[in-house]
C-alpha atoms as a PDB file:
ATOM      1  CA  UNK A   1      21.634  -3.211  -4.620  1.00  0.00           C
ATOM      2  CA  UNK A   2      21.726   0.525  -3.037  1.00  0.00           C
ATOM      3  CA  UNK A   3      17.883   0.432  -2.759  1.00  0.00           C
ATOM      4  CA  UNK A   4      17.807  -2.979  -1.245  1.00  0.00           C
ATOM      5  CA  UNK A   5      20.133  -2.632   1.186  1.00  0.00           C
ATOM      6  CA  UNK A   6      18.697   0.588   2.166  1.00  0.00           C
ATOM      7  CA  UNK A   7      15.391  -0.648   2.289  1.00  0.00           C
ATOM      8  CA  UNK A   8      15.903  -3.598   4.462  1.00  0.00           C
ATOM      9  CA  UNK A   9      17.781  -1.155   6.668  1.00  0.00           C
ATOM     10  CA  UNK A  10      14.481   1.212   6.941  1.00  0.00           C
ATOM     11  CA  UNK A  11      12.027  -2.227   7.333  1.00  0.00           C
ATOM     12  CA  UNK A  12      14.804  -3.028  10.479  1.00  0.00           C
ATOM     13  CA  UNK A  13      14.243   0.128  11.723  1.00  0.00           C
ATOM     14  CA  UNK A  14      10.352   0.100  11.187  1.00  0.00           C
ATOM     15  CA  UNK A  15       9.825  -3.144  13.049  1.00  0.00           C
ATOM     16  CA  UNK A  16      12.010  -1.722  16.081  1.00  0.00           C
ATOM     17  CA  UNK A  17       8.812   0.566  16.552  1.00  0.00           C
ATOM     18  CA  UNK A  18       5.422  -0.273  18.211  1.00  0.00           C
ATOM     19  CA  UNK A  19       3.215   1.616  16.392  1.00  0.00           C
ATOM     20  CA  UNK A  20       4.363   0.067  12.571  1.00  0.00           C
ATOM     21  CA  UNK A  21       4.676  -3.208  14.226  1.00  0.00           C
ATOM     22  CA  UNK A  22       1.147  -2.417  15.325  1.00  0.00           C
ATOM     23  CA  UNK A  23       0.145  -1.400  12.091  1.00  0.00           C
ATOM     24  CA  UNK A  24       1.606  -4.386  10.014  1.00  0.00           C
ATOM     25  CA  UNK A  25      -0.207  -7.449  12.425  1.00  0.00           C
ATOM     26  CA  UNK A  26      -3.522  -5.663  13.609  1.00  0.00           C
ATOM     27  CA  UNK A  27      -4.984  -4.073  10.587  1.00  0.00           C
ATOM     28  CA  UNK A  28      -4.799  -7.533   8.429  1.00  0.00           C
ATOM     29  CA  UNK A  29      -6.857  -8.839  11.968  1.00  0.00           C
ATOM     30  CA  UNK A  30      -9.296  -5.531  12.050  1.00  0.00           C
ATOM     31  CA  UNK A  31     -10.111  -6.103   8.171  1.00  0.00           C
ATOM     32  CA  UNK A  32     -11.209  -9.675   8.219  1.00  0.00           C
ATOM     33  CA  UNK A  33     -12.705  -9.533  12.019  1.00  0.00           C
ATOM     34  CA  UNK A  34     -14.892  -6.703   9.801  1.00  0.00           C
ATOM     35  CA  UNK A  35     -15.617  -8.791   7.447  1.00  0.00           C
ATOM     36  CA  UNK A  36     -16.850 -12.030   9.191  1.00  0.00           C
ATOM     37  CA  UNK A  37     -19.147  -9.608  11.500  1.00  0.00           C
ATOM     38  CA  UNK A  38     -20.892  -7.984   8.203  1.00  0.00           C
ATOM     39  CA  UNK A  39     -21.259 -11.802   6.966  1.00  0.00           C
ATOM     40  CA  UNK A  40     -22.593 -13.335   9.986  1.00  0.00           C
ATOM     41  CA  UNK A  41     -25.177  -9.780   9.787  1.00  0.00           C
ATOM     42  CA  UNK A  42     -26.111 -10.136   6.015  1.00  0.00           C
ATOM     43  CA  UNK A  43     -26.172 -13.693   6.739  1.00  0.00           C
ATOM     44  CA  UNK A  44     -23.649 -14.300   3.516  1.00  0.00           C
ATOM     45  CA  UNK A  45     -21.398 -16.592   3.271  1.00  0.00           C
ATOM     46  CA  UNK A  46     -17.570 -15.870   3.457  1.00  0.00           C
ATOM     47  CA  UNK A  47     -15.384 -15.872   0.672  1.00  0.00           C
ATOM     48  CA  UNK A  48     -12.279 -18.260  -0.529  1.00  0.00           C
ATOM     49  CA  UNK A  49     -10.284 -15.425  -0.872  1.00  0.00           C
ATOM     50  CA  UNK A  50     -10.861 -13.589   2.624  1.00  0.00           C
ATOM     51  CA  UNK A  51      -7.274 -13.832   3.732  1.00  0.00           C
ATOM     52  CA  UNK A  52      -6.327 -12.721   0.044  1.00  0.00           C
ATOM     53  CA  UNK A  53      -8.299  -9.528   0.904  1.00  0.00           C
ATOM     54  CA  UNK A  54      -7.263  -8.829   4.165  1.00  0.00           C
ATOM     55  CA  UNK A  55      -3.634  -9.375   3.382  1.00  0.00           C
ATOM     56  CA  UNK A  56      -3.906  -6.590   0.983  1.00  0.00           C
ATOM     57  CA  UNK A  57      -5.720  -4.181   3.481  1.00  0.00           C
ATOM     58  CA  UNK A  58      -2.865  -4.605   5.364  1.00  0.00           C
ATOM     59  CA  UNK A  59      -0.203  -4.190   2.878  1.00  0.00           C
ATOM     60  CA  UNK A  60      -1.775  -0.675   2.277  1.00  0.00           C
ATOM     61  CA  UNK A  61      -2.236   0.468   5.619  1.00  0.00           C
ATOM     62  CA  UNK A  62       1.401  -0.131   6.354  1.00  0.00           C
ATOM     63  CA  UNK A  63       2.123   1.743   2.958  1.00  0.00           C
ATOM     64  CA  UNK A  64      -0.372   4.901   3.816  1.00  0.00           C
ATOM     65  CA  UNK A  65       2.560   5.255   6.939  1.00  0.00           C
ATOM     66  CA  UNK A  66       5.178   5.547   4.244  1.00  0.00           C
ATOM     67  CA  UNK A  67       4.135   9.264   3.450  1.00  0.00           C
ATOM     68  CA  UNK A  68       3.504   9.639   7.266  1.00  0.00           C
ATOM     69  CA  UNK A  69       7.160   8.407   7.557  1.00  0.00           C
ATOM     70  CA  UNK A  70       8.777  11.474   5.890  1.00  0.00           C
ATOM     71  CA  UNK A  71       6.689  14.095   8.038  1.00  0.00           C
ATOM     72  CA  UNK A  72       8.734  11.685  10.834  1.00  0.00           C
ATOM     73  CA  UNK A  73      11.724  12.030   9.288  1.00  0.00           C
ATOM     74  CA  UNK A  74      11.304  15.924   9.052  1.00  0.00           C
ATOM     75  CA  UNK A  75      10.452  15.859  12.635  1.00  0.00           C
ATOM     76  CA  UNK A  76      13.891  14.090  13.715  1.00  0.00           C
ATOM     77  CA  UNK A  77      15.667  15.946  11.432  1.00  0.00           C
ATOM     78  CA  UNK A  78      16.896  13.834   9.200  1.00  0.00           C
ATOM     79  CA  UNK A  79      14.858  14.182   5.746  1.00  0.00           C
ATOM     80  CA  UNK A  80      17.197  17.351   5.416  1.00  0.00           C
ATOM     81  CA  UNK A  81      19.871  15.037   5.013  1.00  0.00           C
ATOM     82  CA  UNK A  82      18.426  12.420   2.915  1.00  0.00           C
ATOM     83  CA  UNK A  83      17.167  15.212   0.278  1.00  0.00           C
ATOM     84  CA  UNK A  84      21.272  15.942   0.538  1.00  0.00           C
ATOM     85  CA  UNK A  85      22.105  12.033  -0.694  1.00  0.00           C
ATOM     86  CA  UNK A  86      24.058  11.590  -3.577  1.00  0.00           C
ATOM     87  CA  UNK A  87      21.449   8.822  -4.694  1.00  0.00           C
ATOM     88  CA  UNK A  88      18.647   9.442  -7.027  1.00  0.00           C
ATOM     89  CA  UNK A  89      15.442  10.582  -4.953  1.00  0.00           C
ATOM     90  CA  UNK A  90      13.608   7.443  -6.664  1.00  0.00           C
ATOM     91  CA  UNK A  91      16.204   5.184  -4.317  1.00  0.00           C
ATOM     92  CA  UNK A  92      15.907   7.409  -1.126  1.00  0.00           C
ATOM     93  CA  UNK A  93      12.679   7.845  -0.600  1.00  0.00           C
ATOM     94  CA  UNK A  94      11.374   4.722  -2.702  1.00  0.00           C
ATOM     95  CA  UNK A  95      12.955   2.201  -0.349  1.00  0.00           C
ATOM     96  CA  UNK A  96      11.290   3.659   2.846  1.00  0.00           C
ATOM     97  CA  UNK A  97       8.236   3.170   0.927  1.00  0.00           C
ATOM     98  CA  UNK A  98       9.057  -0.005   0.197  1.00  0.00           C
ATOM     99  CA  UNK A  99       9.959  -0.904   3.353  1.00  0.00           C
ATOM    100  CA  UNK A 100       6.666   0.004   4.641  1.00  0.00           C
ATOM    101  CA  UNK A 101       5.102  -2.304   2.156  1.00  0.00           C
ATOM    102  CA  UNK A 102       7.329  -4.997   2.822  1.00  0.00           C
ATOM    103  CA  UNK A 103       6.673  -5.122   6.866  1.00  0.00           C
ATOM    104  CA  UNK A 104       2.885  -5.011   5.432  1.00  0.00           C
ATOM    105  CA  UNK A 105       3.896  -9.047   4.349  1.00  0.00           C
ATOM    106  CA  UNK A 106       3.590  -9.707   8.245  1.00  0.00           C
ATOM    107  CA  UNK A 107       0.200  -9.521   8.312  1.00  0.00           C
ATOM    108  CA  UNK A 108      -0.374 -12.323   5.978  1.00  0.00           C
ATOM    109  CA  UNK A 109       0.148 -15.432   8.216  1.00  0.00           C
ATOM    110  CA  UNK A 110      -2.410 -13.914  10.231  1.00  0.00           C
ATOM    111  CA  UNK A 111      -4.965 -13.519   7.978  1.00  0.00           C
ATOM    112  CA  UNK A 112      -4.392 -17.290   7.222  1.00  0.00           C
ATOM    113  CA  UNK A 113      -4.633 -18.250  10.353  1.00  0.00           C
ATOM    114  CA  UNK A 114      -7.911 -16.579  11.054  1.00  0.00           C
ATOM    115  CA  UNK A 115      -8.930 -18.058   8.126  1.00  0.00           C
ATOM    116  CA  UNK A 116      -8.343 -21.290   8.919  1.00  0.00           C
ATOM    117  CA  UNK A 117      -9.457 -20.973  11.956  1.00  0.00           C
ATOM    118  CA  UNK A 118     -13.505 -18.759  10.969  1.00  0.00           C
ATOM    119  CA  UNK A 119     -13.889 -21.149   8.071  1.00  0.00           C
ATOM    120  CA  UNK A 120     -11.789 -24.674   8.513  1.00  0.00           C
ATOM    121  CA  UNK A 121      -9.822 -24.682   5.106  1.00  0.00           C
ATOM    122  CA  UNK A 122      -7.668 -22.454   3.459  1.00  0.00           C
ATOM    123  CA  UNK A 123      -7.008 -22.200  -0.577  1.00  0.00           C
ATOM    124  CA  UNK A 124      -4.024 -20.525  -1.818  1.00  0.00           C
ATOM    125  CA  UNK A 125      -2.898 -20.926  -5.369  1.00  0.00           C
ATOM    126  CA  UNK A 126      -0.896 -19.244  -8.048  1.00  0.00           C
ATOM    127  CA  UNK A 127      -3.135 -16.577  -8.513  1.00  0.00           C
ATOM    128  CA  UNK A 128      -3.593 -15.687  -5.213  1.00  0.00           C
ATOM    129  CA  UNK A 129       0.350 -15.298  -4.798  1.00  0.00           C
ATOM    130  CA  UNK A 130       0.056 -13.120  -8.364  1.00  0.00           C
ATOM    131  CA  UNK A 131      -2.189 -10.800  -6.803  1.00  0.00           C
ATOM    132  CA  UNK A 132      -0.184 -10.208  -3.763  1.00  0.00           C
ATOM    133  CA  UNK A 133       2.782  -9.368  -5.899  1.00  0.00           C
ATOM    134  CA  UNK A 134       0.673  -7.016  -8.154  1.00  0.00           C
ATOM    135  CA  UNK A 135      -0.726  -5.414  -4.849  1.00  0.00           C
ATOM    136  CA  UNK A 136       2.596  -5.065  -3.383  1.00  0.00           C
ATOM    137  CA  UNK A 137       4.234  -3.485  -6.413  1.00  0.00           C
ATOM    138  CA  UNK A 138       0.794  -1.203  -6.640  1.00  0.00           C
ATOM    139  CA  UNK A 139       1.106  -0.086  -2.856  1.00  0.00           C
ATOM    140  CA  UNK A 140       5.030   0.848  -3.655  1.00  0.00           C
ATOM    141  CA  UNK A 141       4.300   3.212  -6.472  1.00  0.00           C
ATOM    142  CA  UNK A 142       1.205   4.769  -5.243  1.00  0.00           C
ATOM    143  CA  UNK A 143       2.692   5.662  -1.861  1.00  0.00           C
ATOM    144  CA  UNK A 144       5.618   7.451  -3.707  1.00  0.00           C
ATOM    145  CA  UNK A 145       3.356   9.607  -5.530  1.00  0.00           C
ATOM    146  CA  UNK A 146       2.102  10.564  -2.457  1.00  0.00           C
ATOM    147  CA  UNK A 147       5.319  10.800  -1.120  1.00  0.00           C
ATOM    148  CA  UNK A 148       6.099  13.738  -3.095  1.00  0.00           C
ATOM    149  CA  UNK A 149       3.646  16.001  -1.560  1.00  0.00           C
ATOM    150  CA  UNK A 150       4.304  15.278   1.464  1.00  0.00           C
ATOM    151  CA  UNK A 151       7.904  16.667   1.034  1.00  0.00           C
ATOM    152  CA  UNK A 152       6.670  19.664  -0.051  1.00  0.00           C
ATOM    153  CA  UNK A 153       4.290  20.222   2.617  1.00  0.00           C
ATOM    154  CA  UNK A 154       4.692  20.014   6.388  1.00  0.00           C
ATOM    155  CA  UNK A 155       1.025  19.839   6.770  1.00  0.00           C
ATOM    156  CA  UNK A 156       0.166  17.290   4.506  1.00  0.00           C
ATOM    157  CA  UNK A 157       0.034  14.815   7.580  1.00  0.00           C
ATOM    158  CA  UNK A 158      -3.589  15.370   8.523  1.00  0.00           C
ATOM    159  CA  UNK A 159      -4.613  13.916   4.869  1.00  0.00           C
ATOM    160  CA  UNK A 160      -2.984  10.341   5.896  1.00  0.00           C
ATOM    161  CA  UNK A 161      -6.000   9.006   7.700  1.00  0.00           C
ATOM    162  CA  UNK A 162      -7.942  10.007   4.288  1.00  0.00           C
ATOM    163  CA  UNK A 163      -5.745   7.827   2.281  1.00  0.00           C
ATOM    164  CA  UNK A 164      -6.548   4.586   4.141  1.00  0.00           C
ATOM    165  CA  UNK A 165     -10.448   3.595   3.303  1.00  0.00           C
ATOM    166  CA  UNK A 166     -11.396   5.309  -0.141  1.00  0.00           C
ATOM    167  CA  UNK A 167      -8.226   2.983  -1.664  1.00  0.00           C
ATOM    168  CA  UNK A 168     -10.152  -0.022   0.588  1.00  0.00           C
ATOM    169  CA  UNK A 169     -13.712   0.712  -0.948  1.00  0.00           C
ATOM    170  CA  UNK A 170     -12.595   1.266  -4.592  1.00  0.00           C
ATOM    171  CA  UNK A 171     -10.242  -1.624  -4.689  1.00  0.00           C
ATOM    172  CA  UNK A 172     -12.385  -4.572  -4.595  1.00  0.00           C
ATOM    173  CA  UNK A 173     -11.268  -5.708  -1.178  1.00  0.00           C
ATOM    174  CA  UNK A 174     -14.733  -4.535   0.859  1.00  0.00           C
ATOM    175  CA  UNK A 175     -17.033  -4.474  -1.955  1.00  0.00           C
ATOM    176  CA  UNK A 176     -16.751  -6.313  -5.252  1.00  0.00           C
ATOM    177  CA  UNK A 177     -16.363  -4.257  -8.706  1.00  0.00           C
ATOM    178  CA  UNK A 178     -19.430  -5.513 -10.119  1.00  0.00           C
ATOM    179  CA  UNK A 179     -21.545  -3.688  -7.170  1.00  0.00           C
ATOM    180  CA  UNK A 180     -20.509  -0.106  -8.352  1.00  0.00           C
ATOM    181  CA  UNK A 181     -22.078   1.979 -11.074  1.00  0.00           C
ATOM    182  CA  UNK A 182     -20.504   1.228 -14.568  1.00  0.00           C
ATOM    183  CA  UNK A 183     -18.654   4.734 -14.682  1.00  0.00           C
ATOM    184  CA  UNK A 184     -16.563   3.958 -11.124  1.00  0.00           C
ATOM    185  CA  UNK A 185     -14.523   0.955 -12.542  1.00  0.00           C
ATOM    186  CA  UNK A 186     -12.515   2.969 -15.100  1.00  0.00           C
ATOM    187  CA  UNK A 187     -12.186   5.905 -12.498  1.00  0.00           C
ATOM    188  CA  UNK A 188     -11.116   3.624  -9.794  1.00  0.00           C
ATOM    189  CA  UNK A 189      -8.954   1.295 -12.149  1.00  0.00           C
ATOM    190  CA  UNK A 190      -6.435   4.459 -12.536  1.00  0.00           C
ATOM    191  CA  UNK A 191      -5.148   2.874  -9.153  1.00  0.00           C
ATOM    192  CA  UNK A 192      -2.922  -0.034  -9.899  1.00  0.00           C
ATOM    193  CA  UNK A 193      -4.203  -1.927  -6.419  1.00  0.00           C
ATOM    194  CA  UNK A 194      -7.994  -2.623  -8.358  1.00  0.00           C
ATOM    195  CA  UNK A 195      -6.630  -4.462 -11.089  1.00  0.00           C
ATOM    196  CA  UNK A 196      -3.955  -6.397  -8.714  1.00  0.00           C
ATOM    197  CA  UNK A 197      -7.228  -7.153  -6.556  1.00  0.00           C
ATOM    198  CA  UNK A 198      -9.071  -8.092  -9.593  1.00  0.00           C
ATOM    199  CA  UNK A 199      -6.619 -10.525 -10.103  1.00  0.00           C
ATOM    200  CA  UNK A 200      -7.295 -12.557  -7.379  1.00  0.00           C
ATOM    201  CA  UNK A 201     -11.245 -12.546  -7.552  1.00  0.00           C
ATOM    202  CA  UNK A 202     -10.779 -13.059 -11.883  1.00  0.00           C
ATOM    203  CA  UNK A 203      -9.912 -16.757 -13.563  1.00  0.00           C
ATOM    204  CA  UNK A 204      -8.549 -17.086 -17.150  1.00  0.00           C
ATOM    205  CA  UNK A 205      -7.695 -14.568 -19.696  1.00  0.00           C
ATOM    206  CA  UNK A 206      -9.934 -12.213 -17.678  1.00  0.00           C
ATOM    207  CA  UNK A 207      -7.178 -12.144 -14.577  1.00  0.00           C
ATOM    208  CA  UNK A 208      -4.335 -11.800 -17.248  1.00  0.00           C
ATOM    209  CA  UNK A 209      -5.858  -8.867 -18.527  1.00  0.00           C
ATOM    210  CA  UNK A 210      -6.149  -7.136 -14.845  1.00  0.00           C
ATOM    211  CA  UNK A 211      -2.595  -8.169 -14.022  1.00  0.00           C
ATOM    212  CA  UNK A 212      -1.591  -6.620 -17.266  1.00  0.00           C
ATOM    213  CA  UNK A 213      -3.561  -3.181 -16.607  1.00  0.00           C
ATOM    214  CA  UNK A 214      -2.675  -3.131 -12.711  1.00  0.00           C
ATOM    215  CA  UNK A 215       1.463  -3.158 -13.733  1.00  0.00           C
ATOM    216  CA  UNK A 216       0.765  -1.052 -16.821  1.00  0.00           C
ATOM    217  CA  UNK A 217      -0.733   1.660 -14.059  1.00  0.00           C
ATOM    218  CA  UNK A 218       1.683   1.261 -11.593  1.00  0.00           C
ATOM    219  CA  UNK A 219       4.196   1.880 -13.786  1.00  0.00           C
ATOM    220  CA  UNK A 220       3.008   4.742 -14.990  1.00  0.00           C
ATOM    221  CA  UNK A 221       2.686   6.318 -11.279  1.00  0.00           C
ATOM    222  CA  UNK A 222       6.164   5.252 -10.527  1.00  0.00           C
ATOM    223  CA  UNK A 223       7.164   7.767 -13.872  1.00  0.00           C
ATOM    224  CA  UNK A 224       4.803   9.897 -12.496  1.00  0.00           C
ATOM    225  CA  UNK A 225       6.591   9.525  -8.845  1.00  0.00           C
ATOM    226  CA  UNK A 226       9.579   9.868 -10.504  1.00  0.00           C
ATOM    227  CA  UNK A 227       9.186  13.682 -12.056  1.00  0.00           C
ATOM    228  CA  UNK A 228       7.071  14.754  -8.861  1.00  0.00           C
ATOM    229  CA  UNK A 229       9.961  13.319  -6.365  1.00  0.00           C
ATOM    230  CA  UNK A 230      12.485  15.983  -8.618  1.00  0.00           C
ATOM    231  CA  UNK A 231      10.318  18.678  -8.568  1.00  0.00           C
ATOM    232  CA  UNK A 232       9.166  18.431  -5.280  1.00  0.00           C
ATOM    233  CA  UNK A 233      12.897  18.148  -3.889  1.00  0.00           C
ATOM    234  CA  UNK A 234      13.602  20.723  -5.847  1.00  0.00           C
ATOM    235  CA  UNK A 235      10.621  23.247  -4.347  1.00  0.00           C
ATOM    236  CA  UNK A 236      11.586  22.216  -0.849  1.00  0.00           C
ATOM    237  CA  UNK A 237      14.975  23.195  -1.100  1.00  0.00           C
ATOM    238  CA  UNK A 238      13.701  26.337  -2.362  1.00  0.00           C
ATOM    239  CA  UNK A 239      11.187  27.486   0.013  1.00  0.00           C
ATOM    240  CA  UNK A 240      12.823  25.906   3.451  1.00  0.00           C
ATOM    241  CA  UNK A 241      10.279  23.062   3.770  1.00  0.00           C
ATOM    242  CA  UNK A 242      12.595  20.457   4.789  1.00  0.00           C
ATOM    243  CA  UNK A 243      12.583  21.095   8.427  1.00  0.00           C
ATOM    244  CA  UNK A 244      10.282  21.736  11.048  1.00  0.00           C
ATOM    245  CA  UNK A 245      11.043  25.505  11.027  1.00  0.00           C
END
């Protein structure tokens, strides 16, 4: 109840500012403006699940801003204090990623709506919603990985616009996983958001198997989070990274 309540606190505060507002309604818009411009140029047609896809581009750019969050944080002085908390470092700094995920969720009555509105119909089923759980869950433990460096590190900000398209191009979302090279599916799989992409573009026992592997992997980089977030707490304290000086 601790981490809810804290993260629907951060998501409050999130929306209250431009820029994440920004970031949770145009990127979903950006993504599948892109992708209706390289299929009118290829001369392809669009896919069922283009909203699907730019949903979850917009899920993760939100989440990218998570680790970008705490280098905010540091800035206003507060991530001193928040190290200080009494709750586990899993709660503390899992709900503001979690929060950035969740304001992510905006963008997908957009990407309906430009569905609807590029194509004339919209499909949505059960596996669709699947796959937007899986992705959401996926963005949430990835981002606290990454959250852990970025406590350690004041300058780890200039690697957040890096973050944003590799995790776009190896998921599924631009270009499908049958395209690549045989050898880049099990490298890029060890990011939970392929399989919870591969979800939505899979049918049958096939999609089971991807949900399966994509909350297998993303709970193994929330242990992972969870032993970096100690450590690197730990390591700040020690060296005096918590603040700006």
């Amino acid at each position: 109840m601790n981490g809810l309540r804290i993260t629907l606190f951060h998501a409050r505060q999130l929306l209250r500012t431009p820029f994440f507002l920004q970031q949770a309604l145009v990127a979903p818009c950006i993504f599948v403006a892109l992708r209706v411009l390289g299929s009118l140029g290829a001369d392809t047609p669009l896919t069922a699940s283009l909203w699907l896809e730019g949903s979850i581009a917009g899920i993760w750019a939100t989440t990218t801003t998570a680790v970008g969050i705490i280098s905010y944080q540091r800035f206003q002085g507060t991530l001193e204090h928040m190290a200080l908390s009494t709750l586990r470092p899993g709660v503390v700094f899992g709900s503001l990623c979690a929060a950035a995920a969740t304001i992510g969720l905006l963008g997908i009555p957009l990407a309906l709506g430009l569905q609807l509105a590029v194509t004339g119909h919209v499909h949505v089923d059960l596996r669709d919603l699947v796959s937007l759980a899986a992705s959401f869950l996926a963005c949430m433990s990835s981002a606290l990985v990454l959250a852990a460096f970025f406590l350690v590190s004041r300058s780890a900000t200039v690697l957040e616009p890096l973050l944003l398209t590799p995790i776009w191009l190896l998921s599924g979302i631009v270009v499908p996983l049958s395209s690549f090279p045989w050898w880049i599916v099990p490298v890029a799989a060890i990011h939970p958001l392929v399989g919870a992409v591969a979800v939505g573009h899979s049918t049958g026992s096939v999609a089971l198997v991807w949900l399966l592997e994509s909350v297998g992997m993303s709970a193994l980089w929330a242990t992972a989070a969870w032993v970096l977030l100690i450590t690197a707490l730990r390591r700040a304290r020690r060296d005096g990274t918590l603040a700006l000086a």
